[in-house]
Protein backbone atom coordinates (compact mmCIF):
# COMPACT_ATOMS: atom_id res chain seq x y z
CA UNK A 1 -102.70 81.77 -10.91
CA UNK A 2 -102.04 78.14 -12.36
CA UNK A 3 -104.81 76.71 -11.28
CA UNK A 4 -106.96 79.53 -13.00
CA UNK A 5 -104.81 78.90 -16.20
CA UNK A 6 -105.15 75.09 -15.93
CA UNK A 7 -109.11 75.53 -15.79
CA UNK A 8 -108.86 78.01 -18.57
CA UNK A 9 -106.49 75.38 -21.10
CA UNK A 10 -109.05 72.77 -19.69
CA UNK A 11 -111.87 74.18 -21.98
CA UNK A 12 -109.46 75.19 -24.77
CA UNK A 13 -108.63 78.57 -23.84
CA UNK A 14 -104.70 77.87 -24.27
CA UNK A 15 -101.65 77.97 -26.54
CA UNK A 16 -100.74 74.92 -27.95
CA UNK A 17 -96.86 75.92 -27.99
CA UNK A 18 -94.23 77.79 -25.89
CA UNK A 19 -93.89 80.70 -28.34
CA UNK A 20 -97.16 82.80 -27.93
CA UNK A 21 -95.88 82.43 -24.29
CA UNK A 22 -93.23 83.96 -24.81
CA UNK A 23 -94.74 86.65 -26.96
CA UNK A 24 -97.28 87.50 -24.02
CA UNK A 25 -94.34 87.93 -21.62
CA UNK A 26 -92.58 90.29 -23.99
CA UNK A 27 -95.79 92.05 -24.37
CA UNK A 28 -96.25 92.52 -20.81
CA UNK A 29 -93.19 93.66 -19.90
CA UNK A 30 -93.69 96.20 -22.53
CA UNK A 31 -96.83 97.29 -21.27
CA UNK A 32 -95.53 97.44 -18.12
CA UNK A 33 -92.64 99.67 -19.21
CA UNK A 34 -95.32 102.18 -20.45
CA UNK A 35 -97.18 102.25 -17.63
CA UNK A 36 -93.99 102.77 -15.63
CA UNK A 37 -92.86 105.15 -18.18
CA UNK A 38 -96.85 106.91 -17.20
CA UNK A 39 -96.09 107.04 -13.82
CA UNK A 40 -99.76 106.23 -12.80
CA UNK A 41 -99.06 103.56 -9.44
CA UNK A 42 -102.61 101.79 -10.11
CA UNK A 43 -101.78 101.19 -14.02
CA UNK A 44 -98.63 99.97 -12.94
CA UNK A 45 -99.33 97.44 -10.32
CA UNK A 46 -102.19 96.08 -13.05
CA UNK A 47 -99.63 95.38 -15.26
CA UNK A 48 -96.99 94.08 -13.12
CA UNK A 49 -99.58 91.54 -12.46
CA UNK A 50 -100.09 90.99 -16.10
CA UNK A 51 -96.19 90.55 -16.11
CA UNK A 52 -96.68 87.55 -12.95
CA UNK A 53 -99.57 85.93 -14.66
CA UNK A 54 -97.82 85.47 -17.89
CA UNK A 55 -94.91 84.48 -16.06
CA UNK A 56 -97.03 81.30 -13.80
CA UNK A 57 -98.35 80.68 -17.22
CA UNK A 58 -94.49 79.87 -18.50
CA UNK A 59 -93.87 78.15 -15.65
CA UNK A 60 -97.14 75.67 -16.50
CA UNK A 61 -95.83 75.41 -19.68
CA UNK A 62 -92.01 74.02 -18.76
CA UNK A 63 -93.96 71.95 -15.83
CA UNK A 64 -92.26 74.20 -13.16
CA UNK A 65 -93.87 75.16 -9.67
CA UNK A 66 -93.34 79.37 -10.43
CA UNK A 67 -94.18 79.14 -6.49
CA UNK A 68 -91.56 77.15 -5.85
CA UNK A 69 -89.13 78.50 -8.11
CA UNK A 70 -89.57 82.24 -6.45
CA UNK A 71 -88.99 80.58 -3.19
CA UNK A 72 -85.88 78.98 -4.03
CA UNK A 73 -85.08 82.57 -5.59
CA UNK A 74 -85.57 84.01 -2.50
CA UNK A 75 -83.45 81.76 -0.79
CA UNK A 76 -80.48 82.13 -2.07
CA UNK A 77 -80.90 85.85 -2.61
CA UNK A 78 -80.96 85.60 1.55
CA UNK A 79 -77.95 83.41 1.49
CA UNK A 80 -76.26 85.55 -1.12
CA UNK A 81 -77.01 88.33 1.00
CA UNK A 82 -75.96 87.15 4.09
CA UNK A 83 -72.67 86.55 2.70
CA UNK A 84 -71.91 89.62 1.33
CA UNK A 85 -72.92 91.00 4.84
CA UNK A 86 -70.00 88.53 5.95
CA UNK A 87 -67.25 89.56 3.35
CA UNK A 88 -68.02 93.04 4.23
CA UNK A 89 -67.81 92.96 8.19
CA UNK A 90 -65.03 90.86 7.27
CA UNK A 91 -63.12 93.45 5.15
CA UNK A 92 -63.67 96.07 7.95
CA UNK A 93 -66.70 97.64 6.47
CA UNK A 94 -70.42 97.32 6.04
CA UNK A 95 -73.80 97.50 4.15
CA UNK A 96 -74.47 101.28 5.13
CA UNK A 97 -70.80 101.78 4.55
CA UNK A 98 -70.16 100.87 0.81
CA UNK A 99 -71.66 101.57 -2.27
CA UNK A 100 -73.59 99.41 -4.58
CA UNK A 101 -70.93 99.35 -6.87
CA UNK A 102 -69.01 97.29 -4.12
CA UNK A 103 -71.68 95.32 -2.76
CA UNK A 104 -72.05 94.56 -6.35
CA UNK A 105 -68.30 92.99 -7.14
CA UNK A 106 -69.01 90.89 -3.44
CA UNK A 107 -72.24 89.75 -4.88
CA UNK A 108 -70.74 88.37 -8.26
CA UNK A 109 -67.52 87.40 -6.78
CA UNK A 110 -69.95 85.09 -4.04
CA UNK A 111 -71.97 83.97 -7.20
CA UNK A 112 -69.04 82.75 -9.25
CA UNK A 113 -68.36 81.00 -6.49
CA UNK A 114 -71.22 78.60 -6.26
């Protein structure tokens, strides 16, 4: 998705500032919520991946690897994860055992933490 953008802003088919950006993502996600709102599963996977596209094009914009930042996101989400797994087993319980509510107070106690 970058490299498409970067040969679009290459022949002048780009925003000059951050704002529009961040107009396009805010229009996307509302598009998205309609479409969600719609319940039509095509309409809403096109629009998710208006939401992603916009989203790379951000990440062009602050000079960030959006490939790189979701895999670092992913990460820690694992290692988040993991832990609350631990706390739980830990605590006498587990994941199939407690409610989201739970996993939940783990999750931002664990995140606090870091």
């Amino acid at each position: 998705a970058r490299r498409i953008q970067e040969k679009a802003s290459h022949v002048g088919f780009d925003w000059k500032k951050i704002d529009p950006v961040w107009d396009k993502i805010h229009e996307e996600i509302g598009e998205l919520k309609d479409a969600v709102a719609g319940g039509d599963k095509e309409f809403i996977k096109d629009e998710l991946g208006d939401v992603f596209f916009s989203l790379v094009n951000l990440g062009r914009f602050l000079d960030v690897s959006s490939e790189d930042a979701l895999r670092m996101t992913i990460s820690k989400f694992e290692n988040r994860f993991a832990k609350v797994e631990v706390e739980l087993k830990t605590s006498g319980s587990s994941i199939e055992n407690s409610t989201l509510e739970e996993m939940d107070k783990i999750w931002n106690d664990i995140k606090k933490g870091e």
